[in-house]
PDB file of N, CA and C in Angstrom:
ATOM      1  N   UNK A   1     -32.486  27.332 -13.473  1.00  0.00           N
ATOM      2  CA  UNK A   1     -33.861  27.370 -13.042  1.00  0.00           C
ATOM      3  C   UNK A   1     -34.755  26.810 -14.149  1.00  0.00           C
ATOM      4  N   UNK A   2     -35.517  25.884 -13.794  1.00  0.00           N
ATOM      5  CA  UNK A   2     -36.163  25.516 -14.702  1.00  0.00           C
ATOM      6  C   UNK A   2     -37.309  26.679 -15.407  1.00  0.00           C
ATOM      7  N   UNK A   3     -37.673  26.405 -16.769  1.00  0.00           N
ATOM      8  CA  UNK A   3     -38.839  27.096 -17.075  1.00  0.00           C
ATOM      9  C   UNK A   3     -40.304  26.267 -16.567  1.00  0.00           C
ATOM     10  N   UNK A   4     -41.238  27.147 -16.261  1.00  0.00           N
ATOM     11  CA  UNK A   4     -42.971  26.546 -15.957  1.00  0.00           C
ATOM     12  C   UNK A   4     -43.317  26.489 -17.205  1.00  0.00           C
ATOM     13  N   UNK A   5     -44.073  25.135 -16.736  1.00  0.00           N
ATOM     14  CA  UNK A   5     -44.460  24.417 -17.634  1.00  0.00           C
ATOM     15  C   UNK A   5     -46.050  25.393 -18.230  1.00  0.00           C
ATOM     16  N   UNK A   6     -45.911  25.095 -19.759  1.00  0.00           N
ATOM     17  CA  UNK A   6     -47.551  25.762 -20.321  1.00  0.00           C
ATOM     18  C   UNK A   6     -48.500  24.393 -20.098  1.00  0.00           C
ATOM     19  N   UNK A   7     -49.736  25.098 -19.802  1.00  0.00           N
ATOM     20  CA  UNK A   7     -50.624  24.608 -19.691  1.00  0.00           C
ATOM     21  C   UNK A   7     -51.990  25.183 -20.556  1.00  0.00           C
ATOM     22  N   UNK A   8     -52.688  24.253 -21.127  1.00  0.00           N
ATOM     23  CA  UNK A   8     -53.719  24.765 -21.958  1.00  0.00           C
ATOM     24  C   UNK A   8     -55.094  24.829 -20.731  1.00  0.00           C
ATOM     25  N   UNK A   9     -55.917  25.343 -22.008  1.00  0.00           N
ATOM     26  CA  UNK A   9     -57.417  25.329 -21.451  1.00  0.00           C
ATOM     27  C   UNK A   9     -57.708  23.773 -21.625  1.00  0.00           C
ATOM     28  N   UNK A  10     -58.725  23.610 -20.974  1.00  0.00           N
ATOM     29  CA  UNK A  10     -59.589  22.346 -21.223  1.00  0.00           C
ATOM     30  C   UNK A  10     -60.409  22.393 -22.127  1.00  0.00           C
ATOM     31  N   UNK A  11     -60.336  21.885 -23.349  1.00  0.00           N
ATOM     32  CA  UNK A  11     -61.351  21.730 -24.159  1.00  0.00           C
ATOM     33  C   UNK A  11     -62.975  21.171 -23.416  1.00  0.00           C
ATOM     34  N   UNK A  12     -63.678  21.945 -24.447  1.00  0.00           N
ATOM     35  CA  UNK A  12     -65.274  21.688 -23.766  1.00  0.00           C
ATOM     36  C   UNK A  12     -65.486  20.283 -23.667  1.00  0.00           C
ATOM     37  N   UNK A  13     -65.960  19.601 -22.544  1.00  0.00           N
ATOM     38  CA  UNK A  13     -66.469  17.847 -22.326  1.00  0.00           C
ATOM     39  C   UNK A  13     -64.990  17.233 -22.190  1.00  0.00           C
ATOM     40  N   UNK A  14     -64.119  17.974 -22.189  1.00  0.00           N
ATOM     41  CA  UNK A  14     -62.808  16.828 -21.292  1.00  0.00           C
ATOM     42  C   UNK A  14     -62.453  16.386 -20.339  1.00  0.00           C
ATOM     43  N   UNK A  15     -62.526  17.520 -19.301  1.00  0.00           N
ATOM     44  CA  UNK A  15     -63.018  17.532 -17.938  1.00  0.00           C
ATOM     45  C   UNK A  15     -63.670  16.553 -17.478  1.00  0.00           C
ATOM     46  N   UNK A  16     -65.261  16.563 -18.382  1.00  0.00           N
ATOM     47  CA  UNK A  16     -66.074  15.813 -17.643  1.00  0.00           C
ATOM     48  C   UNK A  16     -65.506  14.363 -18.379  1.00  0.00           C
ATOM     49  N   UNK A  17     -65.252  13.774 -19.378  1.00  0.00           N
ATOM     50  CA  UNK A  17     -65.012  12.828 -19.791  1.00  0.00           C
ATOM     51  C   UNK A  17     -63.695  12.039 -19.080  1.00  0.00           C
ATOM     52  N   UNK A  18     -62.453  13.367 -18.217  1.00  0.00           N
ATOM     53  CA  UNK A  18     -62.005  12.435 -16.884  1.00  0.00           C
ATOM     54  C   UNK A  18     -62.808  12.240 -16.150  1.00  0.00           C
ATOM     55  N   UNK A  19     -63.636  12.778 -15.556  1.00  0.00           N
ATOM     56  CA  UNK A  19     -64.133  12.208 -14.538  1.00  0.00           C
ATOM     57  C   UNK A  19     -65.026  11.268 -14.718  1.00  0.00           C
ATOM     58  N   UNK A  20     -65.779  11.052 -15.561  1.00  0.00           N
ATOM     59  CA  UNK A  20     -66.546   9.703 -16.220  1.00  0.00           C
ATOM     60  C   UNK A  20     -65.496   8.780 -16.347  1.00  0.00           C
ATOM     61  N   UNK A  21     -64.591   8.505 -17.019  1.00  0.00           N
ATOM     62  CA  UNK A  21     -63.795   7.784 -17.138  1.00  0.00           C
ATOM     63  C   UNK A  21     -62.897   7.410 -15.631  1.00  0.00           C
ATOM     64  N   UNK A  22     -62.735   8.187 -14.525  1.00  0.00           N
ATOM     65  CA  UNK A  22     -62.096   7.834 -13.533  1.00  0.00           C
ATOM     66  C   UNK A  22     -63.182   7.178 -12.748  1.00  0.00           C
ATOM     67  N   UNK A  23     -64.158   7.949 -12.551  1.00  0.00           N
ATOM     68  CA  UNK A  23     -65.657   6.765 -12.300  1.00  0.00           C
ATOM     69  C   UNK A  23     -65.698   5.639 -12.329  1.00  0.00           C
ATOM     70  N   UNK A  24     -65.638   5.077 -13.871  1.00  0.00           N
ATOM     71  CA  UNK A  24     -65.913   3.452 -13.876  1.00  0.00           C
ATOM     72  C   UNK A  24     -64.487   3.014 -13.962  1.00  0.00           C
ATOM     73  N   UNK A  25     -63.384   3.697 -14.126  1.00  0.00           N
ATOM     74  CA  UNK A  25     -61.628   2.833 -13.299  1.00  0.00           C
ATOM     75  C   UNK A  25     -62.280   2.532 -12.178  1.00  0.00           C
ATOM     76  N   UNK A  26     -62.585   2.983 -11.405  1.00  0.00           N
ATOM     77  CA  UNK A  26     -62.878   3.296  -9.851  1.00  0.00           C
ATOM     78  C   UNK A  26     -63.663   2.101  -9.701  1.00  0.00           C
ATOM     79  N   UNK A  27     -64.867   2.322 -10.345  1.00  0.00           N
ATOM     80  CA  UNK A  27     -65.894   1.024 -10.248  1.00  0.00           C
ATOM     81  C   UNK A  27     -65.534  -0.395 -10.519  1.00  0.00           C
ATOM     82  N   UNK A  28     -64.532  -0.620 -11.697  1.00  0.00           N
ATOM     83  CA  UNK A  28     -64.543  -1.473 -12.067  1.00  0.00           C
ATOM     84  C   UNK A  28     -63.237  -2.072 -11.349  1.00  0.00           C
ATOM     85  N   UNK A  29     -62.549  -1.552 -10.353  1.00  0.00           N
ATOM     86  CA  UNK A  29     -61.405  -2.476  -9.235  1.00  0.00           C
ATOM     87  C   UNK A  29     -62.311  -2.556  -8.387  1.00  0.00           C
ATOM     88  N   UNK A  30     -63.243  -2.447  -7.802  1.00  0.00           N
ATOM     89  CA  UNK A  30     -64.240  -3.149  -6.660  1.00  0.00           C
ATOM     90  C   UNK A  30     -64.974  -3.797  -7.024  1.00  0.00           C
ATOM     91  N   UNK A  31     -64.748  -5.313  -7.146  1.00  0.00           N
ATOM     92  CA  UNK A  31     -65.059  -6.081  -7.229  1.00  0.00           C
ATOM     93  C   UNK A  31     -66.593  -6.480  -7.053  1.00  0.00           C
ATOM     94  N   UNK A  32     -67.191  -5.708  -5.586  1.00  0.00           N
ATOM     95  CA  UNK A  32     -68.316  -5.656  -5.499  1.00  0.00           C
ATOM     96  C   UNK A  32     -69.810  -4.829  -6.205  1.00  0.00           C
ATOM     97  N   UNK A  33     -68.931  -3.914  -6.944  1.00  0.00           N
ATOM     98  CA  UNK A  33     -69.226  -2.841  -7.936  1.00  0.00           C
ATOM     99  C   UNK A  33     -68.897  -2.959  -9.430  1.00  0.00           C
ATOM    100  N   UNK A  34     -68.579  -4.072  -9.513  1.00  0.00           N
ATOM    101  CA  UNK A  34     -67.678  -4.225 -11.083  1.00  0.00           C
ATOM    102  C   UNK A  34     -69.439  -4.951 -11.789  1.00  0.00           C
ATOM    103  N   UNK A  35     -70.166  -5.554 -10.959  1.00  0.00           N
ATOM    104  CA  UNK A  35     -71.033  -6.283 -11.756  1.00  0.00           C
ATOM    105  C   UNK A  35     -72.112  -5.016 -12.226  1.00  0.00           C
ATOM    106  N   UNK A  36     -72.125  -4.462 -11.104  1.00  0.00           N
ATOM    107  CA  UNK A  36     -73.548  -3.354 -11.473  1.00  0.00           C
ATOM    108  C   UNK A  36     -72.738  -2.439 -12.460  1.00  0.00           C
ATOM    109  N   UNK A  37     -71.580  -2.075 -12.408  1.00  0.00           N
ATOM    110  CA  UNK A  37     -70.857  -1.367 -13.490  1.00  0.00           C
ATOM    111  C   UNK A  37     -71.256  -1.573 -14.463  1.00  0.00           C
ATOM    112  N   UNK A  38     -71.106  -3.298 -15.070  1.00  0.00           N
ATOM    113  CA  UNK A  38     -71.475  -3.821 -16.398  1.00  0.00           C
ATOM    114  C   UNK A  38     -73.010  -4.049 -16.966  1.00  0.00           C
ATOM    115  N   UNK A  39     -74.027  -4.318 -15.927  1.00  0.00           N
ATOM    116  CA  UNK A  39     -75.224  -3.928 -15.803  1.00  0.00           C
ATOM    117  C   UNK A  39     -75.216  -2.027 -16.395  1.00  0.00           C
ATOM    118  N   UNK A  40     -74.741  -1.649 -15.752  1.00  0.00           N
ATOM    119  CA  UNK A  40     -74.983   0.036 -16.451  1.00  0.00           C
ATOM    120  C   UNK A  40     -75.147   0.150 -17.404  1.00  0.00           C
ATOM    121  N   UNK A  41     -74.187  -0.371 -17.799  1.00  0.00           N
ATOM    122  CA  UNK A  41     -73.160   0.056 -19.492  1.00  0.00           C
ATOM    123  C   UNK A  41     -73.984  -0.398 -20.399  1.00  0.00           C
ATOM    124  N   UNK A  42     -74.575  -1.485 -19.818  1.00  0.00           N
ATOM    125  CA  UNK A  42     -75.371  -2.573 -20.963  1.00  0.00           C
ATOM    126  C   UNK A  42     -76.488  -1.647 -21.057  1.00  0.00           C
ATOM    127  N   UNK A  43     -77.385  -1.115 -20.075  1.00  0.00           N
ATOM    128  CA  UNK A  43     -78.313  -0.392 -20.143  1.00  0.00           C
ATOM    129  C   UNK A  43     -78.032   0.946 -21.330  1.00  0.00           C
ATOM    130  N   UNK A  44     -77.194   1.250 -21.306  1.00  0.00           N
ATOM    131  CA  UNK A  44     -76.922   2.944 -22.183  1.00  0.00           C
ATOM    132  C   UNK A  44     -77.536   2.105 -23.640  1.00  0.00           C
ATOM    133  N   UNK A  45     -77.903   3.658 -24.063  1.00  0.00           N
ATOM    134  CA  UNK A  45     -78.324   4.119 -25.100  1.00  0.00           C
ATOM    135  C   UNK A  45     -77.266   3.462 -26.167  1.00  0.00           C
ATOM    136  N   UNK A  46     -77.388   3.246 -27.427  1.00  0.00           N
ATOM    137  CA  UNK A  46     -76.090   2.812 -28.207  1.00  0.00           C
ATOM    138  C   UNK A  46     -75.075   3.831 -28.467  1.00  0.00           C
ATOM    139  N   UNK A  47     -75.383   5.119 -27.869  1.00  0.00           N
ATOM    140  CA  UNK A  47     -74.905   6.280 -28.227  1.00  0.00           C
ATOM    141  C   UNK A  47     -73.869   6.292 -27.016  1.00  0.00           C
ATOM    142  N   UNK A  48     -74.462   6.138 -25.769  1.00  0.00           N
ATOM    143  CA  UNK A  48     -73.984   5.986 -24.208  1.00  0.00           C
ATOM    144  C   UNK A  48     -72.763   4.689 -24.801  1.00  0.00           C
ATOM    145  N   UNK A  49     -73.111   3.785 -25.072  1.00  0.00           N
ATOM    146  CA  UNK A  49     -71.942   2.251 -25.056  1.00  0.00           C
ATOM    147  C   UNK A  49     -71.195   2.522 -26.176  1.00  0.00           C
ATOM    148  N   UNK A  50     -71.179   3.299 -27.388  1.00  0.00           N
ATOM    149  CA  UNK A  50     -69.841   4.341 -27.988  1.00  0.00           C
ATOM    150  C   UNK A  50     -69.316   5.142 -27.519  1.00  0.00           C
ATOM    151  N   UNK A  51     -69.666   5.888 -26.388  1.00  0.00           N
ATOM    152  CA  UNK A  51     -68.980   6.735 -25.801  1.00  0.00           C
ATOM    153  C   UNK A  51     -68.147   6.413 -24.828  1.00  0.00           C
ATOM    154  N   UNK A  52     -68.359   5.242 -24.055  1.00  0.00           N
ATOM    155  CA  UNK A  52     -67.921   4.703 -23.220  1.00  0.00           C
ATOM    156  C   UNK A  52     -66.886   4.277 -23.280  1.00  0.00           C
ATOM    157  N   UNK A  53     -67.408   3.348 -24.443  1.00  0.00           N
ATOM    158  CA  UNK A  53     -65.714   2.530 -24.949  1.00  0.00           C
ATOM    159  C   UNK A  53     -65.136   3.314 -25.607  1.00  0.00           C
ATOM    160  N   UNK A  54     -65.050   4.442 -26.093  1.00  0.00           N
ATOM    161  CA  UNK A  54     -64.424   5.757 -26.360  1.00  0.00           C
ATOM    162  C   UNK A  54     -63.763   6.023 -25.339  1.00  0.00           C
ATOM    163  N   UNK A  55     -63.993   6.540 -24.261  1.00  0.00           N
ATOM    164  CA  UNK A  55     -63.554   6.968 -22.966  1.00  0.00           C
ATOM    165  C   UNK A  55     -62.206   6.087 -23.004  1.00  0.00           C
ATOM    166  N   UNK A  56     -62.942   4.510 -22.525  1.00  0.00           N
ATOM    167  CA  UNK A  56     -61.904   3.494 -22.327  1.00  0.00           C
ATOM    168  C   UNK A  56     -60.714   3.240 -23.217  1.00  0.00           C
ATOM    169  N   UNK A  57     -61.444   3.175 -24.700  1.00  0.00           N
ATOM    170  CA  UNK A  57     -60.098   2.811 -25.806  1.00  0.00           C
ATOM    171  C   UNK A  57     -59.262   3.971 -25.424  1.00  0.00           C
ATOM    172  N   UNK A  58     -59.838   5.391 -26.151  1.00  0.00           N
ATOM    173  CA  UNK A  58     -58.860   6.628 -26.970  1.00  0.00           C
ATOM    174  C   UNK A  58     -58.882   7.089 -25.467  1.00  0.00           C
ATOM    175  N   UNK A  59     -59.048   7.182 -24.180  1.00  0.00           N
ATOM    176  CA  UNK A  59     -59.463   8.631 -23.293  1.00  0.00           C
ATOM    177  C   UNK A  59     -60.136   9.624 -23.182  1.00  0.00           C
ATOM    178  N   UNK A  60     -60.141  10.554 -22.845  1.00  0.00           N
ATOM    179  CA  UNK A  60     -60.754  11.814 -22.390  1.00  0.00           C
ATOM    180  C   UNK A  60     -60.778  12.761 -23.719  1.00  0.00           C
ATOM    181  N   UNK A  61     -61.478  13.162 -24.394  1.00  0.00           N
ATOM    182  CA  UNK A  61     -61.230  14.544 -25.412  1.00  0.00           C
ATOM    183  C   UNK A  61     -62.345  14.972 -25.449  1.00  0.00           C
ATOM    184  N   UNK A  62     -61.960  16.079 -25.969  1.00  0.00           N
ATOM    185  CA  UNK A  62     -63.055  16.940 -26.081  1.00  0.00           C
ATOM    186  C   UNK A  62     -64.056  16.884 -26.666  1.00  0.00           C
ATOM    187  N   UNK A  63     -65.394  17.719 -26.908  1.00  0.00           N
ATOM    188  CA  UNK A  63     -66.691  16.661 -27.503  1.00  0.00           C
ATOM    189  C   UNK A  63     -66.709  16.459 -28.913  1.00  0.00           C
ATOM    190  N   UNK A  64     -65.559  17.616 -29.582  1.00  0.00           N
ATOM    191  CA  UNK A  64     -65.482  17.694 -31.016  1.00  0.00           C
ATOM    192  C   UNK A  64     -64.953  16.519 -31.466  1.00  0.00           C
ATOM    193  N   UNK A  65     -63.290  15.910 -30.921  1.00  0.00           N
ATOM    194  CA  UNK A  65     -62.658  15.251 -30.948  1.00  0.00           C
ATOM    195  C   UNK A  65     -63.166  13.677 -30.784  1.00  0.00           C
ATOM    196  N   UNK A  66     -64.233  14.002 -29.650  1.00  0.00           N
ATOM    197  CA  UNK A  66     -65.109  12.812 -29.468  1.00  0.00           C
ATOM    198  C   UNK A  66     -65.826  12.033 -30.078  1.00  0.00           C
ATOM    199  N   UNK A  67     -66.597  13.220 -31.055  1.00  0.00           N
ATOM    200  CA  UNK A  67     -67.577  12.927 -31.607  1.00  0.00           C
ATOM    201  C   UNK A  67     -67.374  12.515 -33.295  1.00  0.00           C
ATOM    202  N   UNK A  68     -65.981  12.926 -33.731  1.00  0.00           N
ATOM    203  CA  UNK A  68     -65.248  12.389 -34.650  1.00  0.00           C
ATOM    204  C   UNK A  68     -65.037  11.440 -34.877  1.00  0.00           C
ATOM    205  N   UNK A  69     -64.203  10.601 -33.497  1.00  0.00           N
ATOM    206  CA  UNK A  69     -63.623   9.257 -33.344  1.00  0.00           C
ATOM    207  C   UNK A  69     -65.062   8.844 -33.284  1.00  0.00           C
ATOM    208  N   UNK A  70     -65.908   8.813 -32.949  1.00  0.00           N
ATOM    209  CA  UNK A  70     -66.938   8.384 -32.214  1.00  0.00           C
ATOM    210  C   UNK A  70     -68.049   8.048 -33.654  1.00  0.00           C
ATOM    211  N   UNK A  71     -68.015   9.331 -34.627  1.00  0.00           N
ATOM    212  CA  UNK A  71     -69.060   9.295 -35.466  1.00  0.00           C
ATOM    213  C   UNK A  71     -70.052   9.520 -35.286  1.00  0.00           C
ATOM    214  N   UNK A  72     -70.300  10.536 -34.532  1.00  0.00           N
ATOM    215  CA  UNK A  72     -71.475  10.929 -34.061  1.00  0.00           C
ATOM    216  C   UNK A  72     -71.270  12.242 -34.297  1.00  0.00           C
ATOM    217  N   UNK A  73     -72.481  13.338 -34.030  1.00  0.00           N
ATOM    218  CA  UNK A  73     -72.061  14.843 -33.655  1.00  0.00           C
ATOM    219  C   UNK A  73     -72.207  14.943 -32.196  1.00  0.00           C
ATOM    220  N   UNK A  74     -71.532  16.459 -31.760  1.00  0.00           N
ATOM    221  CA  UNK A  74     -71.571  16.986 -30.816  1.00  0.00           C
ATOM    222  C   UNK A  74     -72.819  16.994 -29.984  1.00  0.00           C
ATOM    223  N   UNK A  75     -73.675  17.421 -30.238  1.00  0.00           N
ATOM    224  CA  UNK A  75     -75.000  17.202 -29.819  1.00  0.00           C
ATOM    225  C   UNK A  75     -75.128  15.646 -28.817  1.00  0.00           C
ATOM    226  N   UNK A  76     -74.978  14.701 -29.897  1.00  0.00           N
ATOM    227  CA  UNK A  76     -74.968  13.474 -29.474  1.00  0.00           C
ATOM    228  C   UNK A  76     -74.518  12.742 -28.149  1.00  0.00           C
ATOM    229  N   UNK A  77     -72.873  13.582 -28.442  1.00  0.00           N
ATOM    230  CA  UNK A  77     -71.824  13.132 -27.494  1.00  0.00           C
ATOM    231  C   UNK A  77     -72.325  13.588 -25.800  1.00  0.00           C
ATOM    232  N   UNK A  78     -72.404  14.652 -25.658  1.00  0.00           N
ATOM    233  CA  UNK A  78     -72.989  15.965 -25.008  1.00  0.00           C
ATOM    234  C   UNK A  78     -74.602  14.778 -24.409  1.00  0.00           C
ATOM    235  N   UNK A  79     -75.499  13.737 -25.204  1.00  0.00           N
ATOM    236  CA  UNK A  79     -76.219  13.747 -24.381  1.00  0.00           C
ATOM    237  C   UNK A  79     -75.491  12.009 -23.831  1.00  0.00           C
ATOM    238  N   UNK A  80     -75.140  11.707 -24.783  1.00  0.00           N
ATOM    239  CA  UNK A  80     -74.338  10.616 -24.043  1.00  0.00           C
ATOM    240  C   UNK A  80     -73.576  10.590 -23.211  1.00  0.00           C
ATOM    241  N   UNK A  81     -72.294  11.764 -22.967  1.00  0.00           N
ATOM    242  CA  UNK A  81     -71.694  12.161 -21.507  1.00  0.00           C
ATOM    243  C   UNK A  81     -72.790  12.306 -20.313  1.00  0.00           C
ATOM    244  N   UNK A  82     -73.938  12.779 -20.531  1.00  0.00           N
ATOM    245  CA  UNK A  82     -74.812  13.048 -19.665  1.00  0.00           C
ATOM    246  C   UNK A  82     -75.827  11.412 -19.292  1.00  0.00           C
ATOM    247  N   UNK A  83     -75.667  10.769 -20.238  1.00  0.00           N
ATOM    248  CA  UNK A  83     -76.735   9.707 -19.404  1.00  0.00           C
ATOM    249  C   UNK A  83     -75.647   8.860 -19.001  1.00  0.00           C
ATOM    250  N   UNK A  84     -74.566   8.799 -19.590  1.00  0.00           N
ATOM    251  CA  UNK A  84     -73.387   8.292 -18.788  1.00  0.00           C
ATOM    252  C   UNK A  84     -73.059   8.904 -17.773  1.00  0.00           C
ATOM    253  N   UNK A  85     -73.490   9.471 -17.264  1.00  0.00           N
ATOM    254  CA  UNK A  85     -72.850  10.308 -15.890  1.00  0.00           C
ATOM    255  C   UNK A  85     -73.917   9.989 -15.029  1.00  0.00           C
ATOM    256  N   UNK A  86     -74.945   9.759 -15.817  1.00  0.00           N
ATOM    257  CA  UNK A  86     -76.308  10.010 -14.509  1.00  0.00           C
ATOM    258  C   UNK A  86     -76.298   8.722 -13.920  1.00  0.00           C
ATOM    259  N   UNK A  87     -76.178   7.279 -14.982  1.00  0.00           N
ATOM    260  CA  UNK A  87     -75.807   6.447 -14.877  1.00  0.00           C
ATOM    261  C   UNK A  87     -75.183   5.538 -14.128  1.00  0.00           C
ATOM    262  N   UNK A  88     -74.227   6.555 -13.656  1.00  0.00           N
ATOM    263  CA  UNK A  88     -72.957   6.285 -12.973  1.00  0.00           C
ATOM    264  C   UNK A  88     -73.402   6.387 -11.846  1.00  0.00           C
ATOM    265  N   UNK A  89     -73.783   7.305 -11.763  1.00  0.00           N
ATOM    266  CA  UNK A  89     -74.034   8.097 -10.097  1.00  0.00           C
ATOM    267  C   UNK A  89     -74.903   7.447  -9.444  1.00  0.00           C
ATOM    268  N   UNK A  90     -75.624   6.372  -9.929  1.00  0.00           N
ATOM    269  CA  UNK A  90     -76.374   5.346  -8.726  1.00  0.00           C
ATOM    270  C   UNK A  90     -75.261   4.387  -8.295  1.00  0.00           C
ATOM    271  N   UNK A  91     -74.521   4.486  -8.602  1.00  0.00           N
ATOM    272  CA  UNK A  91     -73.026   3.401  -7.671  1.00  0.00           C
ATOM    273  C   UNK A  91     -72.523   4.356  -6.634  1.00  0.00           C
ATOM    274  N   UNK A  92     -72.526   5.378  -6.929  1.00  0.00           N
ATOM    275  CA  UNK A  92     -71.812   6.678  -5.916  1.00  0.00           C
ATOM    276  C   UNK A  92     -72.055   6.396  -4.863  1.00  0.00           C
TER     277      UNK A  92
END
C-alpha cells in the first residue's frame, strides 16, 4: 500500500501568484488576447513588470521568497501582485 503523500501549507502570495501566472499562460495562447496581454504588462508599475517576469522566469513563491529574488520587500510585492491582478482582470 502505498504511503499519502505530505502536503504543505501554502505559503502567503503563492496561491495567488498561480493564479496570476496561469492568467497570462492563458492569455498569452490566444492569440487574440496575446496583444492586450503585452499592452498590460507594459503599463505596470516597474514594480508590477519585476514581478511578472518573476512569475514567468522563477514561478509562483511566496511573497518573502518573491521579494528576495525580486529585490524588493514584501510590502512591495503584495502591491504589485495586486495591480497585477487588477490588471489582468480587464481581459477576463
Amino acid at each position: 500500500m502505498a504511503k499519502p503523500r505530505k502536503t504543505r501549507e501554502a505559503k502567503p502570495g503563492e496561491l495567488r501568484g498561480i493564479r496570476i501566472l496561469e492568467t497570462m499562460e492563458r492569455f498569452s495562447k490566444r492569440p487574440e488576447a496575446r496583444m492586450d496581454l503585452g499592452r498590460i504588462l507594459d503599463r505596470l508599475s516597474p514594480e508590477g513588470k519585476i514581478y511578472a517576469k518573476h512569475l514567468v522566469v522563477s514561478g509562483p513563491s511566496g511573497d518573502q521568497a518573491a521579494a528576495k529574488t525580486c529585490g524588493l520587500s514584501a510590502e512591495q510585492i503584495e502591491a504589485a501582485a495586486q495591480e497585477l491582478e487588477t490588471a489582468l482582470g480587464v481581459l477576463r
